[in-house]
N, C-alpha and C. Protein backbone atom coordinates (compact mmCIF):
# COMPACT_ATOMS: atom_id res chain seq x y z
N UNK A 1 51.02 -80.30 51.77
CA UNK A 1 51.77 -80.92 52.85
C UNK A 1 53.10 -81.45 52.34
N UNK A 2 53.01 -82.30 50.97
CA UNK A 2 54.86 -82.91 50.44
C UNK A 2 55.79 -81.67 50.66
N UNK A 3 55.07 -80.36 49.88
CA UNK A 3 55.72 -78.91 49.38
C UNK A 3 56.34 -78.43 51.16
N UNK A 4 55.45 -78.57 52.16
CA UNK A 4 55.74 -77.95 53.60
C UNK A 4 57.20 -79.02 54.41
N UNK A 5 56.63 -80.08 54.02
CA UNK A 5 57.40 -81.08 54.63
C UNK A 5 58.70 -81.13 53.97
N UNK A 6 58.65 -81.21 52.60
CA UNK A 6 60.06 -81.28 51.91
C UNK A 6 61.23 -80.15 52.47
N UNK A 7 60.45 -78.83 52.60
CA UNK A 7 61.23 -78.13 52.55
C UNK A 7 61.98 -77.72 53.91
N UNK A 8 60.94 -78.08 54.80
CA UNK A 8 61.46 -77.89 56.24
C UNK A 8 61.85 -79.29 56.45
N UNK A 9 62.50 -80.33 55.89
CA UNK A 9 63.21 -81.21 55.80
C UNK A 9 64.83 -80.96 55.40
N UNK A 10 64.29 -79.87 54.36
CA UNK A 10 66.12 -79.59 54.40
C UNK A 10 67.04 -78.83 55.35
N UNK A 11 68.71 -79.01 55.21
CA UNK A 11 69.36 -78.21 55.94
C UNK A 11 68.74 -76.74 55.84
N UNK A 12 69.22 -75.91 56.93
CA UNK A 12 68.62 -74.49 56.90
C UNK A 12 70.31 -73.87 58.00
N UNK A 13 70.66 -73.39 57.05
CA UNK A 13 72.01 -73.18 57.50
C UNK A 13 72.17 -71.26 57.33
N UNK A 14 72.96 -71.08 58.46
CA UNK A 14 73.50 -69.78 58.70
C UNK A 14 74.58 -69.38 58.40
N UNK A 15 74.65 -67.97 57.11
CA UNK A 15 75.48 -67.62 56.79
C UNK A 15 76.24 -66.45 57.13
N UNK A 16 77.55 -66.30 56.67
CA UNK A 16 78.46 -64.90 57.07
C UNK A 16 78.55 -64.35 55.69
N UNK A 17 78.63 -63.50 55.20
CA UNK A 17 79.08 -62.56 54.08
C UNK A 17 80.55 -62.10 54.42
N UNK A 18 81.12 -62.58 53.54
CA UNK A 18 83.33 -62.21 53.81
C UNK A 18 83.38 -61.87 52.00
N UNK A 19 83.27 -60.18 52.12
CA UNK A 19 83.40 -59.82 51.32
C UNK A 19 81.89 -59.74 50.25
N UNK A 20 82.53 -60.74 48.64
CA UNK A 20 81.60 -60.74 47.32
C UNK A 20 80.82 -61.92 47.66
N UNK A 21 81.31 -63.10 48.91
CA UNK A 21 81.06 -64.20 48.92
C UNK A 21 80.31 -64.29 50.34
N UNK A 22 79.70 -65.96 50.36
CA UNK A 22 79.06 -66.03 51.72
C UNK A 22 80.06 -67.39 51.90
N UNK A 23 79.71 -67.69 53.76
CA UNK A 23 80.05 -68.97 54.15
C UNK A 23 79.26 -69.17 55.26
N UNK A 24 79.31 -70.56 55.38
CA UNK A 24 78.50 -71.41 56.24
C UNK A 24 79.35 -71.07 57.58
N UNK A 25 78.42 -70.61 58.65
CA UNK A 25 78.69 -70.33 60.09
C UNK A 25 78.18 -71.64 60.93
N UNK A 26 79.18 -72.94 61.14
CA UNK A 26 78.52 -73.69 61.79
C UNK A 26 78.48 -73.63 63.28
N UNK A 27 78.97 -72.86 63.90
CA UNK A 27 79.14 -72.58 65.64
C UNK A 27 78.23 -71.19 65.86
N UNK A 28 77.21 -70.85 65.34
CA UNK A 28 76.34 -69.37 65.30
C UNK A 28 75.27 -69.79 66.20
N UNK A 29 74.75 -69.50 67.14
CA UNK A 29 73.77 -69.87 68.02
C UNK A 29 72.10 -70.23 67.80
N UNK A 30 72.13 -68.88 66.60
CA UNK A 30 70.76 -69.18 65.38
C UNK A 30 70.60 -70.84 64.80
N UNK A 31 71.95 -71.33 64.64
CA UNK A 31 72.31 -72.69 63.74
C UNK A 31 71.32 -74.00 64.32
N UNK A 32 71.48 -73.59 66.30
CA UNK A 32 70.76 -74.33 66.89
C UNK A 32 69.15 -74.56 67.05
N UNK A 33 69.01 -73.07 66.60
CA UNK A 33 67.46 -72.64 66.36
C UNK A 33 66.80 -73.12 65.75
N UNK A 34 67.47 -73.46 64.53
CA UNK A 34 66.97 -73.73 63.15
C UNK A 34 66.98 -75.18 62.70
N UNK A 35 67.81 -76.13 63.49
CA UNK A 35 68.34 -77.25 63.57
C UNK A 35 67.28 -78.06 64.65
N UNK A 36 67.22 -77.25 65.63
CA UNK A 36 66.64 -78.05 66.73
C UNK A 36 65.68 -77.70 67.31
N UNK A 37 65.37 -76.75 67.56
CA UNK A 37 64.49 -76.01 68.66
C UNK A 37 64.28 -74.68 68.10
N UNK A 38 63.28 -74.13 67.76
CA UNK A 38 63.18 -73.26 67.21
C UNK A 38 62.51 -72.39 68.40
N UNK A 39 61.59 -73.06 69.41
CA UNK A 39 60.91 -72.25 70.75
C UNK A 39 60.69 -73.02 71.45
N UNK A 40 60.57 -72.35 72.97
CA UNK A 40 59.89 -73.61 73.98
C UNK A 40 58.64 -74.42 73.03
N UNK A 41 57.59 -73.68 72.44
CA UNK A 41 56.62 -74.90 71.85
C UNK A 41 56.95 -75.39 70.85
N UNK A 42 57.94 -75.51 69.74
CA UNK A 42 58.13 -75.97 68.87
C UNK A 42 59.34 -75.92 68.46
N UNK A 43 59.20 -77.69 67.50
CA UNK A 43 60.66 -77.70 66.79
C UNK A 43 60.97 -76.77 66.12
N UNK A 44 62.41 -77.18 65.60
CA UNK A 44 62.89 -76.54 63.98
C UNK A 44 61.98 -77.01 63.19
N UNK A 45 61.84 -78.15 62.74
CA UNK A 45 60.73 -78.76 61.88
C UNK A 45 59.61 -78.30 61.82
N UNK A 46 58.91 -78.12 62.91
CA UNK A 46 57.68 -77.81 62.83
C UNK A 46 57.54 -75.93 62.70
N UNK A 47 58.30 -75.18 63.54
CA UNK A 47 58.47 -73.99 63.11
C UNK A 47 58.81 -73.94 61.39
N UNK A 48 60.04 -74.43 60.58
CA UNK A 48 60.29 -74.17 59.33
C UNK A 48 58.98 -74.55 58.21
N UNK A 49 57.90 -75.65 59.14
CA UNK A 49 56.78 -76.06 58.01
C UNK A 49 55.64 -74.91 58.19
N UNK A 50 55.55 -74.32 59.28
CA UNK A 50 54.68 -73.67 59.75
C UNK A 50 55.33 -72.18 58.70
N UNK A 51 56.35 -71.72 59.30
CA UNK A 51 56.59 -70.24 58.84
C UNK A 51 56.65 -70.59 56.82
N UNK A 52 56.75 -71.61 56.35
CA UNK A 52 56.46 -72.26 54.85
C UNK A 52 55.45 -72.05 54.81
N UNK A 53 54.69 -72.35 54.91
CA UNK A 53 52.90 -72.54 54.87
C UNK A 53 52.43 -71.03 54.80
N UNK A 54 52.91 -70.54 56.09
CA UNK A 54 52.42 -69.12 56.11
C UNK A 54 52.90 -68.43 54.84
N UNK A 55 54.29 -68.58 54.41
CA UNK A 55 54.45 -67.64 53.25
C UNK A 55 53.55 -68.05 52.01
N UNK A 56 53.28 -69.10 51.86
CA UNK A 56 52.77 -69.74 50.46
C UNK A 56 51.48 -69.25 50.92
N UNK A 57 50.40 -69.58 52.18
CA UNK A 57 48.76 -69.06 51.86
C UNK A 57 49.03 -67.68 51.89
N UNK A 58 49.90 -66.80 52.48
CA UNK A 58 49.98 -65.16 52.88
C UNK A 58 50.60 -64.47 51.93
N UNK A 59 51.84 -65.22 51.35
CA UNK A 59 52.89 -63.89 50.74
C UNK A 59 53.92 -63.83 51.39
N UNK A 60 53.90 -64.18 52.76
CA UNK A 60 55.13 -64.10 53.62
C UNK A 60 55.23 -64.73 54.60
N UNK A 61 56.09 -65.29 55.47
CA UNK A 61 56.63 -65.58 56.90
C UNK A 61 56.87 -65.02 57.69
N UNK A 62 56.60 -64.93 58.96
CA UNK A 62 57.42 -64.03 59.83
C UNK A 62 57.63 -64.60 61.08
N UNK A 63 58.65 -63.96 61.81
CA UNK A 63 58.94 -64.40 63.24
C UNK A 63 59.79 -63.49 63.96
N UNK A 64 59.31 -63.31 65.24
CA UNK A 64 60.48 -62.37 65.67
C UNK A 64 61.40 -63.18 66.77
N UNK A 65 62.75 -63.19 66.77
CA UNK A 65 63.60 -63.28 67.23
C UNK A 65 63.88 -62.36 68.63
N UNK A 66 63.82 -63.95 69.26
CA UNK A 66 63.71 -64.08 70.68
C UNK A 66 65.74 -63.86 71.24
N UNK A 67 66.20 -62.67 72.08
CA UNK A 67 67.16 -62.40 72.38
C UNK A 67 67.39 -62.49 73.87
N UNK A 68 68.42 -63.03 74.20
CA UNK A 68 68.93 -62.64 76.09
C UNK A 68 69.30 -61.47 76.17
N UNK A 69 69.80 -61.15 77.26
CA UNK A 69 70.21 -59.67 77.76
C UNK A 69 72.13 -59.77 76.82
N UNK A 70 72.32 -60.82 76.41
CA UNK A 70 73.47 -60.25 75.66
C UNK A 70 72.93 -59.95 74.43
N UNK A 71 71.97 -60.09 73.99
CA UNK A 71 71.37 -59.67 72.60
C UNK A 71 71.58 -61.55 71.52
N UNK A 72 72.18 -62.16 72.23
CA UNK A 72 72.22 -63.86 71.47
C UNK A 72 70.63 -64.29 71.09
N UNK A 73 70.41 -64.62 69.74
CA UNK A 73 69.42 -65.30 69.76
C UNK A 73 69.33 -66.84 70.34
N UNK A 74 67.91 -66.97 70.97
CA UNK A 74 67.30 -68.15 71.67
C UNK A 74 66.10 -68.84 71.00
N UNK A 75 65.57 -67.73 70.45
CA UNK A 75 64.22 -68.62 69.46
C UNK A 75 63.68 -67.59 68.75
N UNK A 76 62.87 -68.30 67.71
CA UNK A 76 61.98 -67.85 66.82
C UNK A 76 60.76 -67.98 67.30
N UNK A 77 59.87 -66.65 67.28
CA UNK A 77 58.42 -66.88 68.16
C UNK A 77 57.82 -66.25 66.44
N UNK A 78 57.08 -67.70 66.10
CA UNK A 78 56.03 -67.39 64.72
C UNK A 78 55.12 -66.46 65.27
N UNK A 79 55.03 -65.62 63.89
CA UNK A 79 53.68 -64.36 64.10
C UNK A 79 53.02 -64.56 62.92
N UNK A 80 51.89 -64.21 62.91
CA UNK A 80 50.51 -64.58 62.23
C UNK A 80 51.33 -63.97 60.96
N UNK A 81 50.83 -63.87 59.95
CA UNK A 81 50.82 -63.14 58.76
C UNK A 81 50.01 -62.46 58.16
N UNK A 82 48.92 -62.81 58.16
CA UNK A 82 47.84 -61.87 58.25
C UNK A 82 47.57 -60.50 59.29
N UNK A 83 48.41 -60.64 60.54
CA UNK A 83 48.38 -59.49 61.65
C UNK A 83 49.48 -58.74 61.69
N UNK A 84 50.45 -59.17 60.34
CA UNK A 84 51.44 -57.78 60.13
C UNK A 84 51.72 -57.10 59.16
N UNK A 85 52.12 -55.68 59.88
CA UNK A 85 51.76 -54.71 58.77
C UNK A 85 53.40 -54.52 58.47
């Protein structure tokens, strides 16, 4: 639980690649995802401890990314880890 909590405690920030280098995208719509609301049922927090957890008992995390009809992401919907191939 310290290991889940610590880490979905930290910033979780969205990047651009410009060029050899990256930078911090703070106006990216994901930013809000990850910050605040990750789905109608759950925070950022609780999504980032959850999709943690899953990688450490599984091997991996996953989630698929929830889009509008412009293709903008709106949320992260967690998927089992054990149920993907």
């Amino acid at each position: 639980r310290l290991i889940l909590e610590t880490i979905a405690a930290l910033p979780w920030k969205v990047f651009r690649e410009t060029g050899q280098t990256f930078e911090a995208v703070a106006n990216h719509p994901a930013q809000w995802i990850l910050h605040t609301q990750a789905s109608d049922e759950m925070s950022a927090f609780v999504f980032k401890r959850q999709i943690i957890a899953n990688a450490l008992l599984w091997g991996n995390g996953y989630a698929e990314i929830q889009r509008d009809t412009a293709n903008r992401p709106y949320g992260l919907l967690l998927l089992a880890s054990d149920r993907v191939d």
